[in-house]
Protein backbone atom coordinates (compact mmCIF):
# COMPACT_ATOMS: atom_id res chain seq x y z
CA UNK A 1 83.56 87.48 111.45
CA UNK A 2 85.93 90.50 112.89
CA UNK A 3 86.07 92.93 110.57
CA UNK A 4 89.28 94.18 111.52
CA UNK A 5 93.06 94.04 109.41
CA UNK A 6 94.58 91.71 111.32
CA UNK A 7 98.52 90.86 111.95
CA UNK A 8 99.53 88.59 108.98
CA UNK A 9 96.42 89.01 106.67
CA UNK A 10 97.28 89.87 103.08
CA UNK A 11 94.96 93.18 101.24
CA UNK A 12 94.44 93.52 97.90
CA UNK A 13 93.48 97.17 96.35
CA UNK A 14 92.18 96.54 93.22
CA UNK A 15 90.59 99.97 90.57
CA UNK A 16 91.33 102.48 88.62
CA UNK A 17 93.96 105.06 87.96
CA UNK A 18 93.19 106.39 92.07
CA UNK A 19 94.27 103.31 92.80
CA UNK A 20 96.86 102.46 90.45
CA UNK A 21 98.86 105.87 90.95
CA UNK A 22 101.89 104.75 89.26
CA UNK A 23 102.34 101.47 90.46
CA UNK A 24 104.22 100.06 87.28
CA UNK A 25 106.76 102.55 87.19
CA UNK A 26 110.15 102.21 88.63
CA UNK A 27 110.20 104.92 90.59
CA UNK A 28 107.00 104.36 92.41
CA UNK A 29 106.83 100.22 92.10
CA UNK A 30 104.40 98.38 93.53
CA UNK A 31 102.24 100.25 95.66
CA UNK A 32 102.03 103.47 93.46
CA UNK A 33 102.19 106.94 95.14
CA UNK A 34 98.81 107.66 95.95
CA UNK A 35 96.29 106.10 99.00
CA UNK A 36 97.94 102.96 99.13
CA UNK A 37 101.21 104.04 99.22
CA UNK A 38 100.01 106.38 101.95
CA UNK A 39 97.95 103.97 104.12
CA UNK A 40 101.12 101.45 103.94
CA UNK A 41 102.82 104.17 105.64
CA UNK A 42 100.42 104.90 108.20
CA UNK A 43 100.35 101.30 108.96
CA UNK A 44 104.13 101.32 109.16
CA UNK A 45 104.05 104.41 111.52
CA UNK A 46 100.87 104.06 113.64
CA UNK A 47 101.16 100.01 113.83
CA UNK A 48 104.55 98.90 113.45
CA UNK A 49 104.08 95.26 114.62
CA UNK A 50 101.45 94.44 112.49
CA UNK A 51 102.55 92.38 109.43
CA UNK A 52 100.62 93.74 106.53
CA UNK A 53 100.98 92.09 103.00
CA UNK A 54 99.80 95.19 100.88
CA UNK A 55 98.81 94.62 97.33
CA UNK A 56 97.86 97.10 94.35
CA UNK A 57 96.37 96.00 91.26
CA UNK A 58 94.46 99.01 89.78
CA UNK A 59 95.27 99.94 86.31
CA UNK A 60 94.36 103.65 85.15
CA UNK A 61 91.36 103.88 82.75
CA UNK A 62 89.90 100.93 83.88
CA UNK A 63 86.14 100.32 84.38
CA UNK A 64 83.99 97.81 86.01
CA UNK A 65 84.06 95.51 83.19
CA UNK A 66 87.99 95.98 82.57
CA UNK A 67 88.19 94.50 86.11
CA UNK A 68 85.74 91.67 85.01
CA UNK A 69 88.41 90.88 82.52
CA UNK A 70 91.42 90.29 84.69
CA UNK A 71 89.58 89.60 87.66
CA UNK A 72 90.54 85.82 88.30
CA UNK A 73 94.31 86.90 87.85
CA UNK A 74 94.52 90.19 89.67
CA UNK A 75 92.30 89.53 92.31
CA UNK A 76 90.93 86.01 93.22
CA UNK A 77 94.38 84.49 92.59
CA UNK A 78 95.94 86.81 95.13
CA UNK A 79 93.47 84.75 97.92
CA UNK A 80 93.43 88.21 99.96
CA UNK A 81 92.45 88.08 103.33
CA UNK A 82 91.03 91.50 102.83
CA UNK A 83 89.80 92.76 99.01
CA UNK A 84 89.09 96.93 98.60
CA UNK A 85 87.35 97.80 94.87
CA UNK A 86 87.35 101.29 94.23
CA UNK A 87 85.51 101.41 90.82
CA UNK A 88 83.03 103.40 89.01
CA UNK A 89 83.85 106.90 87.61
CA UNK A 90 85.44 105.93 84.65
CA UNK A 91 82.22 103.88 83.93
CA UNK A 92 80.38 107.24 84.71
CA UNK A 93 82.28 109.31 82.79
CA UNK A 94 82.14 106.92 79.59
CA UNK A 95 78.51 106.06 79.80
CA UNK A 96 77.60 110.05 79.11
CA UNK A 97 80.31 110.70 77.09
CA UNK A 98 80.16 107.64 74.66
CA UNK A 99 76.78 106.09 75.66
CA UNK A 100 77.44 102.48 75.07
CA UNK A 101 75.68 100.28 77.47
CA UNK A 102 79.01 98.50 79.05
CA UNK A 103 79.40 101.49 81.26
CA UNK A 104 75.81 102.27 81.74
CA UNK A 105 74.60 102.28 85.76
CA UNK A 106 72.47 98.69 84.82
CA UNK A 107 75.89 97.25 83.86
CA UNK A 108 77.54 98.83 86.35
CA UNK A 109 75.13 96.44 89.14
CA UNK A 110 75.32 93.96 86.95
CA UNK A 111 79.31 93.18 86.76
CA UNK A 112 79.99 94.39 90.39
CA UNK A 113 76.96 91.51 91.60
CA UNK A 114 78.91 89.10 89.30
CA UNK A 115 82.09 89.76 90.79
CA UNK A 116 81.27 90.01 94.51
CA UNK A 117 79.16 86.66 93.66
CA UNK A 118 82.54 84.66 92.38
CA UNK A 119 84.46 86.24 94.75
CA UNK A 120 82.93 85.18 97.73
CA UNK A 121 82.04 81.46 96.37
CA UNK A 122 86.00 81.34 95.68
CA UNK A 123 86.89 82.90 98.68
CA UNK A 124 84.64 82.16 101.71
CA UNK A 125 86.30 83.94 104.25
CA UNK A 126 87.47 87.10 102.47
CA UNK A 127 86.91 90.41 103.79
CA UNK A 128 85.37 93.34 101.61
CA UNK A 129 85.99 96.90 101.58
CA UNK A 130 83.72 99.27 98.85
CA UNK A 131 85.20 102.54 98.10
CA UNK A 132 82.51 104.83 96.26
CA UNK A 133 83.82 106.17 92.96
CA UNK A 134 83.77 110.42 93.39
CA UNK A 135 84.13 113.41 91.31
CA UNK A 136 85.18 116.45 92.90
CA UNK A 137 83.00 119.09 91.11
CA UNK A 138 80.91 121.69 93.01
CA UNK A 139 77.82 122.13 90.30
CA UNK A 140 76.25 119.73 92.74
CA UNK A 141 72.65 122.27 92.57
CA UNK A 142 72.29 121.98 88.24
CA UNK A 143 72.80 125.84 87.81
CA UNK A 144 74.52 124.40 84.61
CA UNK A 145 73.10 121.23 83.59
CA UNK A 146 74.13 120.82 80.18
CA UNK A 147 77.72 121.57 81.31
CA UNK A 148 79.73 118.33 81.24
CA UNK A 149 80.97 118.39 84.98
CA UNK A 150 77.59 119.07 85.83
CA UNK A 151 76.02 115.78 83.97
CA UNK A 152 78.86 113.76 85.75
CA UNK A 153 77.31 115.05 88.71
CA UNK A 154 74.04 114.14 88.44
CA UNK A 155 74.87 110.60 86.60
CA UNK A 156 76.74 109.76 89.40
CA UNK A 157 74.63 108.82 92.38
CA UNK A 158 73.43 105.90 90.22
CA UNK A 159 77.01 104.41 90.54
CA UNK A 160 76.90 105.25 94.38
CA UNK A 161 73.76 103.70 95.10
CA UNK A 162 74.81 100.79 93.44
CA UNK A 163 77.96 100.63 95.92
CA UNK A 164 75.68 100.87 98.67
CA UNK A 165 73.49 98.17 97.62
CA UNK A 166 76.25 95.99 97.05
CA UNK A 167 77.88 96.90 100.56
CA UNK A 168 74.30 95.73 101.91
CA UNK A 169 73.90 92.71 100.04
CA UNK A 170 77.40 91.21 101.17
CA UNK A 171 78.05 92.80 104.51
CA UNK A 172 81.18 94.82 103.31
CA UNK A 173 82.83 97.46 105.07
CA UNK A 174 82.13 101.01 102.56
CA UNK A 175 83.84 104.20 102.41
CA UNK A 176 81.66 106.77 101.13
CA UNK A 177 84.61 109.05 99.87
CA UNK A 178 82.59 111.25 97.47
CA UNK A 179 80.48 112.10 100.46
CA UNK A 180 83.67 112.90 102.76
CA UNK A 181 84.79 114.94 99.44
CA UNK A 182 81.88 116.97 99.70
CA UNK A 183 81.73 117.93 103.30
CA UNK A 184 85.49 118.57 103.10
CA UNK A 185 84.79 121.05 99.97
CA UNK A 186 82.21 123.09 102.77
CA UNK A 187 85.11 124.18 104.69
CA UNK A 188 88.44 123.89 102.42
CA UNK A 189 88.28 125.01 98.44
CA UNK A 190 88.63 121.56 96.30
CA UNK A 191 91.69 122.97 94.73
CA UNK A 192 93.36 121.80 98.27
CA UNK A 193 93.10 118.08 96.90
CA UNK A 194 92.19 118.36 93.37
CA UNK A 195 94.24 120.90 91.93
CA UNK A 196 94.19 120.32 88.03
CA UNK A 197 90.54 118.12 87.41
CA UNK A 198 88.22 116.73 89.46
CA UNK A 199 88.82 113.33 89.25
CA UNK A 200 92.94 112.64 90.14
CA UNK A 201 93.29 114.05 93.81
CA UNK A 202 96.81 115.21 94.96
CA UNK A 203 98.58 114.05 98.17
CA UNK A 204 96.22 115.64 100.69
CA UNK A 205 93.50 114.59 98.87
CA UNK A 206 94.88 110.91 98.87
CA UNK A 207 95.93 111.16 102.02
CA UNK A 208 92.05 111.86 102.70
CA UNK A 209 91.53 108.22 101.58
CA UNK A 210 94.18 106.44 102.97
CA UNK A 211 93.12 108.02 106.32
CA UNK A 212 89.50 106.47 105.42
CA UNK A 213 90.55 103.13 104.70
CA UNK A 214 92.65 102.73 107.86
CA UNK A 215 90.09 104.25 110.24
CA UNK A 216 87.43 101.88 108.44
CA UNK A 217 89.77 98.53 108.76
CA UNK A 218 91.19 99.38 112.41
């Protein structure tokens, strides 16, 4: 199988609220403004006679399990050619925060298994792309470990390792965007893509994904 986006194939981006980026409004209908907004638009400008049907189904606040919930309908009834999940910090962020085992990281493998099970029993020949949840703090050495952003950092690895797992088990293509986050945060200050909170990027810094997912699925 040719992992490559090819003319005429249809890809679904299904999350969070990275993903979702406004998609329900009016002004920013359907795509949202964020990374798949952005890659449409490199695919418009760097491959004009391709003829990419580009879906967004993300919903803000959602978690592994909220995707469980709608996944028939906003995902496997789509039939993609090509499927991206970008899940996982929500999850994360809940699990320390509320503690309930729904979002803890043994859920968190067990619902993404499930899902990348069904999906590829329903849809044999669809394509997967894993994009790692991320969190764009810098207390990545525990100076303050009973700070908040600091427990977020620590917690999530667990969710990343799962994504990598899961990218092994199914032979998915996987973007490991905390990890470009990172080395991009050695040379620029993270205010450049996350200037209010560490987890809702700006342009550059979705820009930073679309980049990703078109360099990954080219």
């Amino acid at each position: 199988m040719e992992l490559k986006l090819q003319n005429n194939e249809r890809i679904l981006f299904i999350g969070d609220s990275i993903t979702d980026c406004g998609r329900s409004t009016n002004e920013y209908r359907p795509l949202g403004q964020g990374y798949v907004h952005l890659f449409s638009d490199i695919m418009s400008v760097r491959e004009p006679e391709k003829n990419i049907d580009i879906i967004n189904t993300g919903i803000a606040g959602h978690t592994i399990n909220d995707l469980r919930n709608r996944w028939i309908t906003d995902a496997i009834s789509y039939s993609p050619d090509w499927l991206s999940i970008k899940i996982g910090i929500n999850d994360c962020k809940r699990w320390l925060s509320d503690g309930e085992a729904v979002y803890g990281p043994e859920k968190y493998v067990e619902i993404y298994d499930e899902l990348l099970g069904l999906t590829i029993k329903e849809l044999p020949g669809v394509k997967l792309l894993l994009i790692d949840p991320f969190y764009a703090s810098l207390d990545v050495d525990g100076k303050l470990p009973e700070s908040y952003r600091g427990k977020v950092v620590a917690e999530l690895p667990k969710y990343l390792d799962t994504v990598q797992k899961m990218s092994e088990k199914y032979g998915t293509k996987h973007i490991k965007i905390h990890e470009l986050y990172q080395n991009h945060f050695k040379k620029a200050d993270p205010k450049v893509f996350f200037p209010n909170e560490p987890v809702h990027p700006n342009s550059a810094g979705h820009l930073l994904i679309a980049e990703a997912v078109y360099e990954e699925l080219i």
